[in-house]
Every structure is written in structure tokens, then in C-alpha cells.
C-alpha atoms as a PDB file:
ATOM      1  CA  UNK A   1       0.000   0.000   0.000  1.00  0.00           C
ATOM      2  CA  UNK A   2       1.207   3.635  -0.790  1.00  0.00           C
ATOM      3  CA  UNK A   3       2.539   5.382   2.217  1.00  0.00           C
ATOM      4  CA  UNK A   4       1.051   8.521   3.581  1.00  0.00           C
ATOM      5  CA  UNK A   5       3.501  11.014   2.824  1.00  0.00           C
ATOM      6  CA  UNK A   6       3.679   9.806  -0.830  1.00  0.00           C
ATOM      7  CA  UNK A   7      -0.027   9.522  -0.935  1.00  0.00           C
ATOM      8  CA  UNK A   8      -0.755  12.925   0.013  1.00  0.00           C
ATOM      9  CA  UNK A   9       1.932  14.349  -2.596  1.00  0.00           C
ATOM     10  CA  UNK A  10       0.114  12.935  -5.368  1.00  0.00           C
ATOM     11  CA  UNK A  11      -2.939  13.719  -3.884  1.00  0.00           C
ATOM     12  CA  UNK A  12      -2.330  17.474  -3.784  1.00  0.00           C
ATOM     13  CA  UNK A  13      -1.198  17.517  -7.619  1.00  0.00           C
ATOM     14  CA  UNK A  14      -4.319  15.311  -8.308  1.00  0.00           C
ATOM     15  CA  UNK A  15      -6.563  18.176  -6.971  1.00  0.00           C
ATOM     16  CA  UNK A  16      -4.414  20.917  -8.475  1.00  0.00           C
ATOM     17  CA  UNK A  17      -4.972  19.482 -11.681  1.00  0.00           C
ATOM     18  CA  UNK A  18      -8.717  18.560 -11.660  1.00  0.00           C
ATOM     19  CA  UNK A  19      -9.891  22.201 -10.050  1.00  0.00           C
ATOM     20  CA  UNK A  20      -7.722  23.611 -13.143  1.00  0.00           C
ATOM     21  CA  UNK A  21     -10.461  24.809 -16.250  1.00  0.00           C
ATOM     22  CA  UNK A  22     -10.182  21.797 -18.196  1.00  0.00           C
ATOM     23  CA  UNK A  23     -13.180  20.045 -20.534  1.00  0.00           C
ATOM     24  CA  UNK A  24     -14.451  17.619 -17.561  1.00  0.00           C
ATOM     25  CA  UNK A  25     -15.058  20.300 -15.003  1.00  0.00           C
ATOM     26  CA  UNK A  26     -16.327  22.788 -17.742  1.00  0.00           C
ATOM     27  CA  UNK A  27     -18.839  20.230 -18.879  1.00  0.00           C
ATOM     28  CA  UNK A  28     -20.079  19.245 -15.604  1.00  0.00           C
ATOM     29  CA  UNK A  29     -20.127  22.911 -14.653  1.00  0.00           C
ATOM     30  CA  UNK A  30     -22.459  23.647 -18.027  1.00  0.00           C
ATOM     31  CA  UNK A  31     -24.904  20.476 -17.126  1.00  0.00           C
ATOM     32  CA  UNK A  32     -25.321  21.313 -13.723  1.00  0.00           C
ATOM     33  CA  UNK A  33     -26.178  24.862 -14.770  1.00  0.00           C
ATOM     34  CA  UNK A  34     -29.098  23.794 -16.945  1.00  0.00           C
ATOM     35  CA  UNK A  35     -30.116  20.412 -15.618  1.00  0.00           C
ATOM     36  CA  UNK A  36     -30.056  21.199 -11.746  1.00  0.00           C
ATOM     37  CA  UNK A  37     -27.620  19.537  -8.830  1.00  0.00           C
ATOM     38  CA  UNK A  38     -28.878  16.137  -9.179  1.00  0.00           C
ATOM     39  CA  UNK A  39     -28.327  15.932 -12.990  1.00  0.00           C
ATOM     40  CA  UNK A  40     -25.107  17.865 -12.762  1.00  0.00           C
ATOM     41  CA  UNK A  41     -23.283  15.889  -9.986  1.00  0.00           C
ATOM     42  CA  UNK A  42     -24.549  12.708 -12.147  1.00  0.00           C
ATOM     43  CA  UNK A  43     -22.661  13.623 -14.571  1.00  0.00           C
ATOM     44  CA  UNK A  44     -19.632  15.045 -12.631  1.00  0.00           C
ATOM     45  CA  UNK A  45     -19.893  11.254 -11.230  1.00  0.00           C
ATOM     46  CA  UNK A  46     -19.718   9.871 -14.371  1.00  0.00           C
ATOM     47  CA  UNK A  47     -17.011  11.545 -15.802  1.00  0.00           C
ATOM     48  CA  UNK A  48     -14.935  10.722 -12.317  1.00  0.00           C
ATOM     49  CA  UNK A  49     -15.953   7.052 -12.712  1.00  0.00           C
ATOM     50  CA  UNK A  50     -14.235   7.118 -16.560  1.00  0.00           C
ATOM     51  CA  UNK A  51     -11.093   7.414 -15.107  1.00  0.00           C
ATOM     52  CA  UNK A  52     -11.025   4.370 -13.650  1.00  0.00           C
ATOM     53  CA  UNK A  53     -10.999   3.250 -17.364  1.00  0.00           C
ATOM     54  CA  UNK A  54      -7.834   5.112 -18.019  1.00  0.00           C
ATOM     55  CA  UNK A  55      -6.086   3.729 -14.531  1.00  0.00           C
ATOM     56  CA  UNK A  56      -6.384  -0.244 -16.068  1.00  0.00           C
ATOM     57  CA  UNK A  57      -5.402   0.866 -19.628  1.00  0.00           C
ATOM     58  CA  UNK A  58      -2.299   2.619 -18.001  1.00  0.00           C
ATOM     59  CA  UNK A  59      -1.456  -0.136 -15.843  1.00  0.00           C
ATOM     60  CA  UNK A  60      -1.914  -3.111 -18.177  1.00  0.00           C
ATOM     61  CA  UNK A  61       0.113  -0.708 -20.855  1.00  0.00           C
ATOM     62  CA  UNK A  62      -2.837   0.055 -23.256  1.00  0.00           C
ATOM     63  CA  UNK A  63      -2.801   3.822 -23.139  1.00  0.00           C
ATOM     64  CA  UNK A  64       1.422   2.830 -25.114  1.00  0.00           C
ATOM     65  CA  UNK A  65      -0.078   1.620 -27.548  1.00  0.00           C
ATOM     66  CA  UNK A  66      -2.381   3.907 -28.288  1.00  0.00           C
ATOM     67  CA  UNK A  67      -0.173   6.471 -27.678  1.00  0.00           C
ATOM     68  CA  UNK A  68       2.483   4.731 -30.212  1.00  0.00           C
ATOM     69  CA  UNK A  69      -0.035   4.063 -32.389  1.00  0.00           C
ATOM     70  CA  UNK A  70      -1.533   7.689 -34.843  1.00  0.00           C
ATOM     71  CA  UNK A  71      -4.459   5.583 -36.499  1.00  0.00           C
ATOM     72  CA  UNK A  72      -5.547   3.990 -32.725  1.00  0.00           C
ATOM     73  CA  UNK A  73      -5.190   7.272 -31.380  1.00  0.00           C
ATOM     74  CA  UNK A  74      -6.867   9.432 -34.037  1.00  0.00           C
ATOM     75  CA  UNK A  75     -10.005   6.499 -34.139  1.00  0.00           C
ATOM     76  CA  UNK A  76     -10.449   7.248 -30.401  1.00  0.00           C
ATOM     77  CA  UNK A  77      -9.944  11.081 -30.442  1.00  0.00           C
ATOM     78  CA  UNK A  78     -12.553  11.339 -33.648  1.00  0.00           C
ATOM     79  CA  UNK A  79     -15.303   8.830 -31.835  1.00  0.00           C
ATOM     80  CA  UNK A  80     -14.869  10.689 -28.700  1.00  0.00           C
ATOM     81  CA  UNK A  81     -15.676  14.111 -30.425  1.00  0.00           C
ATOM     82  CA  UNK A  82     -18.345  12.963 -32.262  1.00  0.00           C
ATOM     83  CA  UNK A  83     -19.756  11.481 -28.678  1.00  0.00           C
ATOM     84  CA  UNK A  84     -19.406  15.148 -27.037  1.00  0.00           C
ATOM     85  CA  UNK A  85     -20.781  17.053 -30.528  1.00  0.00           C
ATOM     86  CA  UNK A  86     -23.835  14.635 -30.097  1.00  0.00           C
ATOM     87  CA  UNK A  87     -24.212  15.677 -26.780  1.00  0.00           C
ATOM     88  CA  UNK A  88     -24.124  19.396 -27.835  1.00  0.00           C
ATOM     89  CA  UNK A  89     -26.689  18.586 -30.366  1.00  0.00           C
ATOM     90  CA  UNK A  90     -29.178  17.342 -28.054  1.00  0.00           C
ATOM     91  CA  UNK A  91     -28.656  20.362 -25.624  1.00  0.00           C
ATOM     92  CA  UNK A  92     -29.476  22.602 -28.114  1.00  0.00           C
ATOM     93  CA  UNK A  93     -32.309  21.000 -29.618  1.00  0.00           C
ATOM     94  CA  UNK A  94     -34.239  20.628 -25.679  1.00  0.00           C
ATOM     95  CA  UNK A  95     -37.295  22.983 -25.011  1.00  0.00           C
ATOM     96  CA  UNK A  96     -35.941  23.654 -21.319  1.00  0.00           C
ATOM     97  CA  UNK A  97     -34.213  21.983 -18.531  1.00  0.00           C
ATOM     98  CA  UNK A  98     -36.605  21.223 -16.462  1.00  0.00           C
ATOM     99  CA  UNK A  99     -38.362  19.299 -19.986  1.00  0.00           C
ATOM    100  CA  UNK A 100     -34.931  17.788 -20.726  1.00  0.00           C
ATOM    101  CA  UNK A 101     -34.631  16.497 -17.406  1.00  0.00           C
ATOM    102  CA  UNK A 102     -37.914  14.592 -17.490  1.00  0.00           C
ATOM    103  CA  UNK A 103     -38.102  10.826 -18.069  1.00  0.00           C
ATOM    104  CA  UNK A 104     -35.627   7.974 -18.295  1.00  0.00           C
ATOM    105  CA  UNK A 105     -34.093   9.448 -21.226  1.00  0.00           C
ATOM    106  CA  UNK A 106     -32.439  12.463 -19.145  1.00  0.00           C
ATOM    107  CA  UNK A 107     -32.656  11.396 -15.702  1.00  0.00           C
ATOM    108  CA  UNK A 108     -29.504  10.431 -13.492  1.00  0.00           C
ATOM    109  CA  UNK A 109     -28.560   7.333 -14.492  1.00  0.00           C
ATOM    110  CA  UNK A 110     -28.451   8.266 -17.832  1.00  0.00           C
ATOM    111  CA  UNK A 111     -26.678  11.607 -17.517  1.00  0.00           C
ATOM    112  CA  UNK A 112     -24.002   9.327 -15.296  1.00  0.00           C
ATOM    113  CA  UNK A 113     -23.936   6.594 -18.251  1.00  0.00           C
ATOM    114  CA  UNK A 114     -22.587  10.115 -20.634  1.00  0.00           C
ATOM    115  CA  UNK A 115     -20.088  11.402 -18.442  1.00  0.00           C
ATOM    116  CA  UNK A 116     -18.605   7.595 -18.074  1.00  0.00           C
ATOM    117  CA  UNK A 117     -18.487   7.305 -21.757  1.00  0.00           C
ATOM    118  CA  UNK A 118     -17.426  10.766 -22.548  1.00  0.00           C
ATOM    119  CA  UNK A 119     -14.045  10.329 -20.336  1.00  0.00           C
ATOM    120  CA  UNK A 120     -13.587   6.700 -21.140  1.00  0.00           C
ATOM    121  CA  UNK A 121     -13.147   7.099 -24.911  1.00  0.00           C
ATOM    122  CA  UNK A 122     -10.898  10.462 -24.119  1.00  0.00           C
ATOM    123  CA  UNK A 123      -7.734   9.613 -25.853  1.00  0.00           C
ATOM    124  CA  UNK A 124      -6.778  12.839 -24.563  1.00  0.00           C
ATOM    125  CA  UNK A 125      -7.532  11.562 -20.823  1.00  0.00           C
ATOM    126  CA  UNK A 126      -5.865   8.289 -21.819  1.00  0.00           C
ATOM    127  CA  UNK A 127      -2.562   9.959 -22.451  1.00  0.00           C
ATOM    128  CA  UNK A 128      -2.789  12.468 -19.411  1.00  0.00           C
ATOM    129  CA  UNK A 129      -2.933   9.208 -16.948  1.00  0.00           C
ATOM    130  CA  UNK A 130       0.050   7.442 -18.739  1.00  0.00           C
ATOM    131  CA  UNK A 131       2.003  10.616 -18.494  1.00  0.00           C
ATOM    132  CA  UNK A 132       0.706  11.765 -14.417  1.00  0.00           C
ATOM    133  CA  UNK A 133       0.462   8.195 -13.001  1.00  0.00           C
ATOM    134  CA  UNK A 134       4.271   6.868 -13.276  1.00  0.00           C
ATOM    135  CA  UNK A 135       5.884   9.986 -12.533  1.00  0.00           C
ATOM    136  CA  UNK A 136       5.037   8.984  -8.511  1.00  0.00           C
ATOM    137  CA  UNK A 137       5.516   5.451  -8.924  1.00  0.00           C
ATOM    138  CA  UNK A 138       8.751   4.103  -6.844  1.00  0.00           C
ATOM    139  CA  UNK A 139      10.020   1.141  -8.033  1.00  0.00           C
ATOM    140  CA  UNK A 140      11.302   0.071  -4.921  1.00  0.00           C
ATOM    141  CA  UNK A 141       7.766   0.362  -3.079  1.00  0.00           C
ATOM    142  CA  UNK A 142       6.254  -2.921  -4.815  1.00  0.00           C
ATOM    143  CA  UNK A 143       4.997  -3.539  -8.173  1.00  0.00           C
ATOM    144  CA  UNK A 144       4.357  -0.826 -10.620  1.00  0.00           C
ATOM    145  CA  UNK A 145       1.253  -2.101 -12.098  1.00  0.00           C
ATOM    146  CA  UNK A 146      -0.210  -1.897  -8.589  1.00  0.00           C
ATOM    147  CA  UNK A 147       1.295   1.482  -7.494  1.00  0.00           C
ATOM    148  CA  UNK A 148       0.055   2.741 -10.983  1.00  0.00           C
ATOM    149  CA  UNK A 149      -3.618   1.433  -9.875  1.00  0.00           C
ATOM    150  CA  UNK A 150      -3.682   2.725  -6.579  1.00  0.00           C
ATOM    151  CA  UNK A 151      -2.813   6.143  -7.754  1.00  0.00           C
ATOM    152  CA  UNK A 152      -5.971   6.060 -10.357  1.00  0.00           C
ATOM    153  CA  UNK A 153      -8.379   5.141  -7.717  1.00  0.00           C
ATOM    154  CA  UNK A 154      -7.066   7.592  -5.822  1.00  0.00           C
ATOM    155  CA  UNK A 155      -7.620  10.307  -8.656  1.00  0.00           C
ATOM    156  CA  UNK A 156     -10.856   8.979  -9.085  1.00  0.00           C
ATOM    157  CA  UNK A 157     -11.990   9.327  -5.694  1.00  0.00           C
ATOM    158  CA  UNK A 158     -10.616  12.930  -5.291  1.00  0.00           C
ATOM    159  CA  UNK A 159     -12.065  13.775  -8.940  1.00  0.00           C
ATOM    160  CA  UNK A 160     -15.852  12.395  -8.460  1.00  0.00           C
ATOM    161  CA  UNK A 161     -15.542  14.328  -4.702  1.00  0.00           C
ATOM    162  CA  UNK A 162     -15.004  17.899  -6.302  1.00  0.00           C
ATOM    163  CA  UNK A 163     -16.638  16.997  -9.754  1.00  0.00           C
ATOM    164  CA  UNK A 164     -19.554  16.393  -7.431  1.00  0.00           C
ATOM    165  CA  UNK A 165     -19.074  19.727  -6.042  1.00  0.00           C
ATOM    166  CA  UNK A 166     -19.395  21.509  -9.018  1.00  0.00           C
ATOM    167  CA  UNK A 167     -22.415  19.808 -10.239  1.00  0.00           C
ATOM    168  CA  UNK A 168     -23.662  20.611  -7.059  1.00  0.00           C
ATOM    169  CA  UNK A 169     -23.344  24.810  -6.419  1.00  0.00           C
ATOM    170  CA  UNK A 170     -23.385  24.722 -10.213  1.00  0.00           C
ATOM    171  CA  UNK A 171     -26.835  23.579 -10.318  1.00  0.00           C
ATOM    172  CA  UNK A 172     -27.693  25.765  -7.159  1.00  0.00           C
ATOM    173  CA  UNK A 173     -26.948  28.919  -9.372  1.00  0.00           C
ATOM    174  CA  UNK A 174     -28.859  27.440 -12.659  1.00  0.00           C
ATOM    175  CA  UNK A 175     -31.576  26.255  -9.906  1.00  0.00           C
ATOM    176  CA  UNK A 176     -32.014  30.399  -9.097  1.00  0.00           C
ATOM    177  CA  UNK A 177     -31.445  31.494 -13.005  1.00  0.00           C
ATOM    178  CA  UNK A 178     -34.245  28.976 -14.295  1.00  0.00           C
ATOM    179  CA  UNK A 179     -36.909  30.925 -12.579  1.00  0.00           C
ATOM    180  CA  UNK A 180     -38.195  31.609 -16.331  1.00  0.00           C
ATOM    181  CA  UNK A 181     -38.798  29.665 -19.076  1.00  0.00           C
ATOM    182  CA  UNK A 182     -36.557  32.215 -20.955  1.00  0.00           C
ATOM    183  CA  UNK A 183     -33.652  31.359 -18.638  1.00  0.00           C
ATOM    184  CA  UNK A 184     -33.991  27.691 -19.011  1.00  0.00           C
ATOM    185  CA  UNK A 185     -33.840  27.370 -22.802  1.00  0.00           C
ATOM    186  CA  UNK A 186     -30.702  29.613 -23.062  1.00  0.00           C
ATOM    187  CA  UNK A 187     -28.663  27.576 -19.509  1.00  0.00           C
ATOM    188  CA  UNK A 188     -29.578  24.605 -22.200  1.00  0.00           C
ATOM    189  CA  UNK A 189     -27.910  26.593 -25.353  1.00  0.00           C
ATOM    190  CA  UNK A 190     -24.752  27.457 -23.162  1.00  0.00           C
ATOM    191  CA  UNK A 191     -24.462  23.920 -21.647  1.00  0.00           C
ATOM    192  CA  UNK A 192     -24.517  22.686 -25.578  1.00  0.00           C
ATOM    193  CA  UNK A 193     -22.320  25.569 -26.720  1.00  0.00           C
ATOM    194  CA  UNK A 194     -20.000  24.113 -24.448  1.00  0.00           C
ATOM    195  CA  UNK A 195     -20.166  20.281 -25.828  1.00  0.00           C
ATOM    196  CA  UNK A 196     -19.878  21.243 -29.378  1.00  0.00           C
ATOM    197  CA  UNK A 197     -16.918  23.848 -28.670  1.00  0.00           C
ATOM    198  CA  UNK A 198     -15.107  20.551 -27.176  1.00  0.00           C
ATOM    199  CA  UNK A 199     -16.206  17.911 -28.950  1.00  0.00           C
ATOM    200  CA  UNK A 200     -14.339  20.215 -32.234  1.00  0.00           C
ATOM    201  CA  UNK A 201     -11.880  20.757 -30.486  1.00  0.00           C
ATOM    202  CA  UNK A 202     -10.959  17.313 -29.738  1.00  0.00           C
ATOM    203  CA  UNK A 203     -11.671  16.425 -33.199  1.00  0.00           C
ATOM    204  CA  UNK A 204      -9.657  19.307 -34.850  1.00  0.00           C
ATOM    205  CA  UNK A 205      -6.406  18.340 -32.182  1.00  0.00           C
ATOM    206  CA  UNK A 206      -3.487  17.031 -33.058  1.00  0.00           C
END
């Protein structure tokens, strides 16, 4: 097991990182404005949980070969902007947030299920983990596989903790501006605005 000292070194460059403006917390920040604090910290949860995707594919050496590989990495980058533009698309197209929140189709489990996919097919997110994760791993503390797993679940947890966070005061604030229906059509146009801006911009990367 990691010790505490080296625990709590990664941990504070963990948090660094995930309270810096980055697509996750942006996202999660737009949902939460214009689906409310349940639907936002869903997603924020989801997105958290996707990094546990990253932690195996780092550890078993996936993320290398992606990495290594331009056709394997564009496929992913291009199918996880598409995913994200989609997402935009039906953000725009919804008649108000408290309409889009309605039903199976945009409750909780659901908005989780998005933010899980949206980070797990991150090439992007892929790369960040093999890059992060080994630069704390000691080979002379036990296996590296192991080290490199305990340090993703430890991400995670720290990541679906402040992720939650912001889909929670986010959706406070969008809770107060969706007073009209006025309000609540255009928190859905900025929380799309945001997908699409991301999902190109993950597509047009290189």
C-alpha cells in the first residue's frame, strides 16, 4: 500500500490538476447549470468514474499503444468528439431543462452513463494518466502495475468528490437562473455551446 507522505503528494497535484479549467469540469459545470444539482453531480460522477478506465489501460500498458499508435489514437480522439458534438446537439435542440430532465431518457442514471463514456473514450484523458500516473511510482515500493492502480483510484476518488461539487453549487446557481422559461432554454444553449466547442476541439487536435 502507498505510504502517507507519498499519498498525500500525489494527492495534492491530483486536486491541483482537476480544479484547473479543463473540458471535464467545464462540462459538468455547463450540465449542472441547466439540468439542476442532481443531474449535474450525475454527470460530474460519471465523468470521475471514466477514469477508472484510463487507470487499467495505463497499468496493463494500453494507453502505449495507443499512444504509439496515430491511427488507434486518431479512431479514439474522432469517436470521442463525435460522442461530445452529439451531446451538444441534443442540448441545443431541448425545449428547457426542467423538460430535458424529465423521463428515463435524461434522468440520473443516464446523464451518469454520458459522463462515463465521454471520459472513457478520451484519448486525450488516456494519455494524461500514462504521463501523471508513473511519474510517482517508486520502483522500490512494490509492483508498478499496482502502485500505478492505486494512484488512479485515488484520482478517481478525489475527482468524483469535487466533480460532485461543481455539479452541485453549479446547479444551485442554474436552480435560481431557471426561474423563467426564458432562462432555461438559453442555460440549455450554453451547456450545448460548451459540448460542441469541445467535442471540435478534440476532433480538430493534433
Amino acid at each position: 500500500m502507498l505510504d502517507g507522505g507519498h499519498a498525500a503528494g500525489f494527492l495534492l497535484a491530483a486536486v491541483l490538476i482537476t480544479l484547473a479549467p479543463g473540458p471535464d469540469n467545464l462540462m459538468v459545470l455547463g450540465l449542472g447549470l441547466s439540468r439542476g444539482r442532481r443531474l449535474g453531480m450525475a454527470f460530474g460522477l460519471g465523468c470521475a468514474m471514466g477514469c477508472l478506465s484510463h487507470t487499467l489501460l495505463a497499468a496493463v500498458g494500453i494507453s502505449a499503444m495507443i499512444a504509439a499508435s496515430p491511427t488507434l489514437f486518431t479512431l479514439f480522439k474522432v469517436a470521442g468528439g463525435l460522442y461530445l458534438v452529439w451531446l451538444g446537439l441534443r442540448a441545443l435542440r431541448s425545449h428547457g431543462a426542467a423538460e430535458a430532465a424529465a423521463g428515463p431518457e435524461g434522468g440520473g442514471w443516464a446523464l451518469f452513463r454520458r459522463g462515463l463514456l465521454a471520459n472513457a473514450i478520451n484519448p486525450k484523458v488516456a494519455l494524461f494518466f500514462l504521463a501523471f500516473l508513473p511519474q510517482f511510482v517508486a520502483p522500490d515500493k512494490g509492483a508498478v502495475w499496482w502502485q500505478t492502480i492505486q494512484f488512479g483510484v485515488l484520482f478517481t476518488l478525489q475527482a468524483a468528490v469535487l466533480f460532485a461539487m461543481v455539479g452541485w453549487f453549479s446547479g444551485h446557481v442554474g436552480r435560481w437562473l431557471a426561474r423563467t422559461p426564458a432562462a432555461k432554454r438559453w442555460l440549455d444553449r450554453v451547456s450545448g455551446c460548451v459540448f460542441l466547442a469541445f467535442g471540435a476541439r478534440l476532433i480538430l487536435s493534433r
